[in-house]
N, C-alpha and C. Protein backbone atom coordinates (compact mmCIF):
# COMPACT_ATOMS: atom_id res chain seq x y z
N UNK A 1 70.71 139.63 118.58
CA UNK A 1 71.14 138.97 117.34
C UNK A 1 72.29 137.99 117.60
N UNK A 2 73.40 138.83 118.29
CA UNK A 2 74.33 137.69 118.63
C UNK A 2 73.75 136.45 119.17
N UNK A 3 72.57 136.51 120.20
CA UNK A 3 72.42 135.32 121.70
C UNK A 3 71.84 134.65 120.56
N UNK A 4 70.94 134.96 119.46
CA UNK A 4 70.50 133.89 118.84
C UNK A 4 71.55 133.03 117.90
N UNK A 5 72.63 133.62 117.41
CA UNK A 5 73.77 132.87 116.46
C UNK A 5 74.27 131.92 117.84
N UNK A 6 74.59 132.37 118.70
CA UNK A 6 75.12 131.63 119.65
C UNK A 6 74.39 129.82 120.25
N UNK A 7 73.18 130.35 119.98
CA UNK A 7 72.02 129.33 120.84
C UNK A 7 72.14 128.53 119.47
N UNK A 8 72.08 128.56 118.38
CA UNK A 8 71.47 128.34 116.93
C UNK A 8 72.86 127.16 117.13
N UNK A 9 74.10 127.78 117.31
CA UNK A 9 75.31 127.26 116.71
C UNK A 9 75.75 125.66 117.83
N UNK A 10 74.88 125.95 119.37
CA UNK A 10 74.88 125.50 120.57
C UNK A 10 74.46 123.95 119.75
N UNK A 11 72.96 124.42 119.62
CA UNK A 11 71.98 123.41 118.77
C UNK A 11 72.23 122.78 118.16
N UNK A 12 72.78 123.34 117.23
CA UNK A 12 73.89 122.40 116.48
C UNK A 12 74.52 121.57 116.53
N UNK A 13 75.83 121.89 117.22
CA UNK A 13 76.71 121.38 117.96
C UNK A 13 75.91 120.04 118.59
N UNK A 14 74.86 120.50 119.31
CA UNK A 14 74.30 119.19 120.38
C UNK A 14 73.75 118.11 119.31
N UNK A 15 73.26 119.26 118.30
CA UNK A 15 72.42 117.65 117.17
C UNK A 15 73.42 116.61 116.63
N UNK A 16 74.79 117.34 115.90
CA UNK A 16 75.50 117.20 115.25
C UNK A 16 76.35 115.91 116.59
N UNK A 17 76.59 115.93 117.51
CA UNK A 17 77.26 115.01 118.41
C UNK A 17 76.39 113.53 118.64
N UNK A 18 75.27 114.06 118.78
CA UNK A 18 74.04 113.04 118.85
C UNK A 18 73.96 111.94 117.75
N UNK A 19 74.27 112.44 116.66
CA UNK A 19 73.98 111.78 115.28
C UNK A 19 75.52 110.47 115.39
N UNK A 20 76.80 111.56 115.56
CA UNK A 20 78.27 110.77 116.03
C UNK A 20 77.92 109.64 116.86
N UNK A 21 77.02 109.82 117.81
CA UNK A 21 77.54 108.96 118.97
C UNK A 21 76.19 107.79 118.62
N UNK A 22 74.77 107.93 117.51
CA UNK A 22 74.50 107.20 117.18
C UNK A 22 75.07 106.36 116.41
N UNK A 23 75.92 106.91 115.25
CA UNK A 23 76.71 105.77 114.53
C UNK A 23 77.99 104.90 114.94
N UNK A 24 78.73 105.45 115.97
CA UNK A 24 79.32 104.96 116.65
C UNK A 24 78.98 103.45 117.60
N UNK A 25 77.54 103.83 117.75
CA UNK A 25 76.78 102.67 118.52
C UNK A 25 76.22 101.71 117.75
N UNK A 26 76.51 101.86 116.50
CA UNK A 26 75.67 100.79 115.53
C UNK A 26 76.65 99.95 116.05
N UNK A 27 75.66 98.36 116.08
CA UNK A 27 75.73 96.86 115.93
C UNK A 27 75.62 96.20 114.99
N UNK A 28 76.52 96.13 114.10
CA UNK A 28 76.35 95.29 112.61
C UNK A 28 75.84 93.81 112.90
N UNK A 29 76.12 93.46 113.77
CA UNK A 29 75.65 91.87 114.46
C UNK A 29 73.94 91.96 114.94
N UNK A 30 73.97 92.68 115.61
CA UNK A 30 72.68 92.79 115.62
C UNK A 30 71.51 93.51 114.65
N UNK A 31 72.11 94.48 114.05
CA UNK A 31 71.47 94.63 113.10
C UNK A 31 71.17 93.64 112.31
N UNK A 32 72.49 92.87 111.73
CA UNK A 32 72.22 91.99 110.56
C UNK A 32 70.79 90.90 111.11
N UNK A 33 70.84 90.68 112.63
CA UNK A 33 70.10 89.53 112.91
C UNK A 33 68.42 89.84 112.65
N UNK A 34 68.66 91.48 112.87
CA UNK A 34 66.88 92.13 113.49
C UNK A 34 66.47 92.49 112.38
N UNK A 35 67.83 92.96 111.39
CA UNK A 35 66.71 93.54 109.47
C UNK A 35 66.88 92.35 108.54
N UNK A 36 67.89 92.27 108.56
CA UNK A 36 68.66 91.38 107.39
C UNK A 36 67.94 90.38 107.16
N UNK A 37 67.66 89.36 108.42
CA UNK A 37 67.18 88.35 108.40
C UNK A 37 65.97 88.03 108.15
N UNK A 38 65.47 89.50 108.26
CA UNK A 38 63.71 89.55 108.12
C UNK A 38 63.26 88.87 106.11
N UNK A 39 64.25 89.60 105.32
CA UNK A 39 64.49 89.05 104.24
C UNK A 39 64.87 87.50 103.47
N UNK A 40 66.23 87.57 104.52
CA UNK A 40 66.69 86.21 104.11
C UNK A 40 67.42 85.84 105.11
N UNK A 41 68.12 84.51 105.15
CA UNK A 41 68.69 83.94 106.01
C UNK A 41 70.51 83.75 105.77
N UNK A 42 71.06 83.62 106.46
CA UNK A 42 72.50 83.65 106.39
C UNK A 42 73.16 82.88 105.31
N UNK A 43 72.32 82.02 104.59
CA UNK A 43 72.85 81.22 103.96
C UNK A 43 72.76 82.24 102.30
N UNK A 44 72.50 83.07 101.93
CA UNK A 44 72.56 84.06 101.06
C UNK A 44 74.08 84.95 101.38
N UNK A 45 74.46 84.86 102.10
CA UNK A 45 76.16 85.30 102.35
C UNK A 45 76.91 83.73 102.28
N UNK A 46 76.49 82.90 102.26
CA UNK A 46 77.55 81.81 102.78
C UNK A 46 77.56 80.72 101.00
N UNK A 47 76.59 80.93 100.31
CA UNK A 47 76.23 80.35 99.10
C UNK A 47 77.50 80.41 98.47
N UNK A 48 78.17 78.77 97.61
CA UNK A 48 79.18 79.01 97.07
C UNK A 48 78.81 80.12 96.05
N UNK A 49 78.36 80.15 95.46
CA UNK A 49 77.66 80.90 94.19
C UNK A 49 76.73 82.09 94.00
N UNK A 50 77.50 82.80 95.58
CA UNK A 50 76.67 84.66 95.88
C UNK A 50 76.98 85.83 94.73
N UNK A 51 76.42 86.26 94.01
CA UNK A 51 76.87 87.50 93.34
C UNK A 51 77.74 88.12 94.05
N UNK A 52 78.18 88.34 94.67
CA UNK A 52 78.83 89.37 95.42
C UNK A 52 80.43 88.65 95.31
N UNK A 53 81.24 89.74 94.19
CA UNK A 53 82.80 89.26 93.89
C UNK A 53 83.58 89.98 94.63
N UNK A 54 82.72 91.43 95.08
CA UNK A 54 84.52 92.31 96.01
C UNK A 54 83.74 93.20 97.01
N UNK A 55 84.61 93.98 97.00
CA UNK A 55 84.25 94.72 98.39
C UNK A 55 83.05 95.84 97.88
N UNK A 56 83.21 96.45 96.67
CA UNK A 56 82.39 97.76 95.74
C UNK A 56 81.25 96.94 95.56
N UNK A 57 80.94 95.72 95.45
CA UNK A 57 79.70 94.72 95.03
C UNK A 57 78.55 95.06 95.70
N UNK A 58 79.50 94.68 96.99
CA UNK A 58 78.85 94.20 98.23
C UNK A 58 78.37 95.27 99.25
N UNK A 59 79.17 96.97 99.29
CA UNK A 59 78.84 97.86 99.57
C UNK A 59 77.50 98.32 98.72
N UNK A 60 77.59 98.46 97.31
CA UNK A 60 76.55 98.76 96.95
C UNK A 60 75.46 98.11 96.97
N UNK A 61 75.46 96.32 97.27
CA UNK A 61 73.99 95.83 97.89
C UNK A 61 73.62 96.23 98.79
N UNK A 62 74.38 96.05 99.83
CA UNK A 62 74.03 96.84 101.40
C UNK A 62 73.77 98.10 101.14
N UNK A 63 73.62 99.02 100.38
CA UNK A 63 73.13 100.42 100.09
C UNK A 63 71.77 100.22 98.83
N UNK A 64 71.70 99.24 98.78
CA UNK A 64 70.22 98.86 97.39
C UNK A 64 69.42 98.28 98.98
N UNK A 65 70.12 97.69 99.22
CA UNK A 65 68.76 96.70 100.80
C UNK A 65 68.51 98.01 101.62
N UNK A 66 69.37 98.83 101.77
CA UNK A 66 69.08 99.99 103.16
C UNK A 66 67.98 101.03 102.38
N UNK A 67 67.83 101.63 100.95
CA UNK A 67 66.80 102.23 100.14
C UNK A 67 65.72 101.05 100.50
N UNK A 68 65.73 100.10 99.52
CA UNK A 68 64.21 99.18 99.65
C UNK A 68 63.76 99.12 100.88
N UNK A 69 64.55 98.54 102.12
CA UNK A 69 63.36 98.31 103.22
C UNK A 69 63.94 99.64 103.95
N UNK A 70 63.77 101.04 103.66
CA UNK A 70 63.82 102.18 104.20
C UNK A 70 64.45 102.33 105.90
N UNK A 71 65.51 101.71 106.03
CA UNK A 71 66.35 101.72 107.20
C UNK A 71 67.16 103.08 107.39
N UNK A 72 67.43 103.85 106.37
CA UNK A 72 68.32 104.61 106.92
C UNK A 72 69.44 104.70 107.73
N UNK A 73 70.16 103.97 106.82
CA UNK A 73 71.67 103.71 107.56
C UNK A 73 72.96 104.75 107.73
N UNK A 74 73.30 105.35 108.63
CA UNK A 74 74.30 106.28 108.02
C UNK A 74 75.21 105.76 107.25
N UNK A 75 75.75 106.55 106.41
CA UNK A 75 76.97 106.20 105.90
C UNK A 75 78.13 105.35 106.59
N UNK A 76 78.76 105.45 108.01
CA UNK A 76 79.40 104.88 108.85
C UNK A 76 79.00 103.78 109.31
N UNK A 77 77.48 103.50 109.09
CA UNK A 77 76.80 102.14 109.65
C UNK A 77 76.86 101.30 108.23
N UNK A 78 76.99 101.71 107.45
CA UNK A 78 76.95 100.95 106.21
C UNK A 78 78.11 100.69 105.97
N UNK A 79 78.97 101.33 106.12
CA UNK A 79 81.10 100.83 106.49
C UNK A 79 81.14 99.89 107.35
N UNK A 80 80.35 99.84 108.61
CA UNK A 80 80.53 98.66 109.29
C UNK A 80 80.05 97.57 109.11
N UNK A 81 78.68 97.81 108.52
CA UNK A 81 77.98 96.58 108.44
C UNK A 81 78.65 95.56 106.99
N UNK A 82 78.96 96.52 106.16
CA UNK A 82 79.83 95.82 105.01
C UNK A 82 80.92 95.15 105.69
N UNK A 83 82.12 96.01 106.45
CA UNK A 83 83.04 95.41 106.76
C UNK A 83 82.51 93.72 107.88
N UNK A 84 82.00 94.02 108.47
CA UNK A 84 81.01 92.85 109.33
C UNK A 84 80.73 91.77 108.44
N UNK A 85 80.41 92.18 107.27
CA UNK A 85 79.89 91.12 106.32
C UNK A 85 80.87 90.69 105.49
N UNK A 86 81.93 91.29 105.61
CA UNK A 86 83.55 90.45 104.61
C UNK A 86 83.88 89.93 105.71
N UNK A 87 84.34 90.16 106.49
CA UNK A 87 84.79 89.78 107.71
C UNK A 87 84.37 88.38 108.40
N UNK A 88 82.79 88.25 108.00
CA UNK A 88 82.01 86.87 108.38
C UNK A 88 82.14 86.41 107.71
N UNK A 89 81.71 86.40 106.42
CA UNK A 89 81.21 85.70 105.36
C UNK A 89 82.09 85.35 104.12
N UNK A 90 82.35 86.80 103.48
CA UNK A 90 82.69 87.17 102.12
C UNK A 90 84.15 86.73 102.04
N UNK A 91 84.72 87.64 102.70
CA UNK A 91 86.41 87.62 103.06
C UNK A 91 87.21 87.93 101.36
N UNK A 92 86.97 88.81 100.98
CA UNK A 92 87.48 89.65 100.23
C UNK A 92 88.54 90.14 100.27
């Protein structure tokens, strides 16, 4: 009973690090180039006249685009890729 809590908790541990060190490795640059673009082109961030007024706007598009084309972004990849996108573009 114990060896199995032990192995169970091991497992864990190994999934749970795996998932870290995927979001850690996200590329908001490259992402933006390989999904984003599949949609639209850069000039939808750069438009004098983008919907997008603040930082809460613009997080929650990037979380409406990651549902529709079913990307599955972690939460931490969607912090970066927002911040990536004020940072380029928005500057909020």
């Amino acid at each position: 009973m114990i060896m199995k809590q032990c192995v169970l908790i091991i497992i864990t541990v190994l999934l749970l690090g795996s998932f870290q060190v995927q979001a850690k490795d996200f590329n908001a640059s490259n992402f933006l180039a390989k999904k984003c673009s599949a949609c639209h082109g850069s000039e939808v961030y750069s438009r004098p006249d983008h919907r997008m007024q603040n930082l809460r706007q613009l997080e929650a598009q990037v979380r409406r685009c990651d549902a529709n084309v079913g990307t599955g972004l972690f939460n931490e990849d969607i912090d970066v890729l927002v911040k990536h996108l004020n940072e380029s573009y928005y500057r909020f």
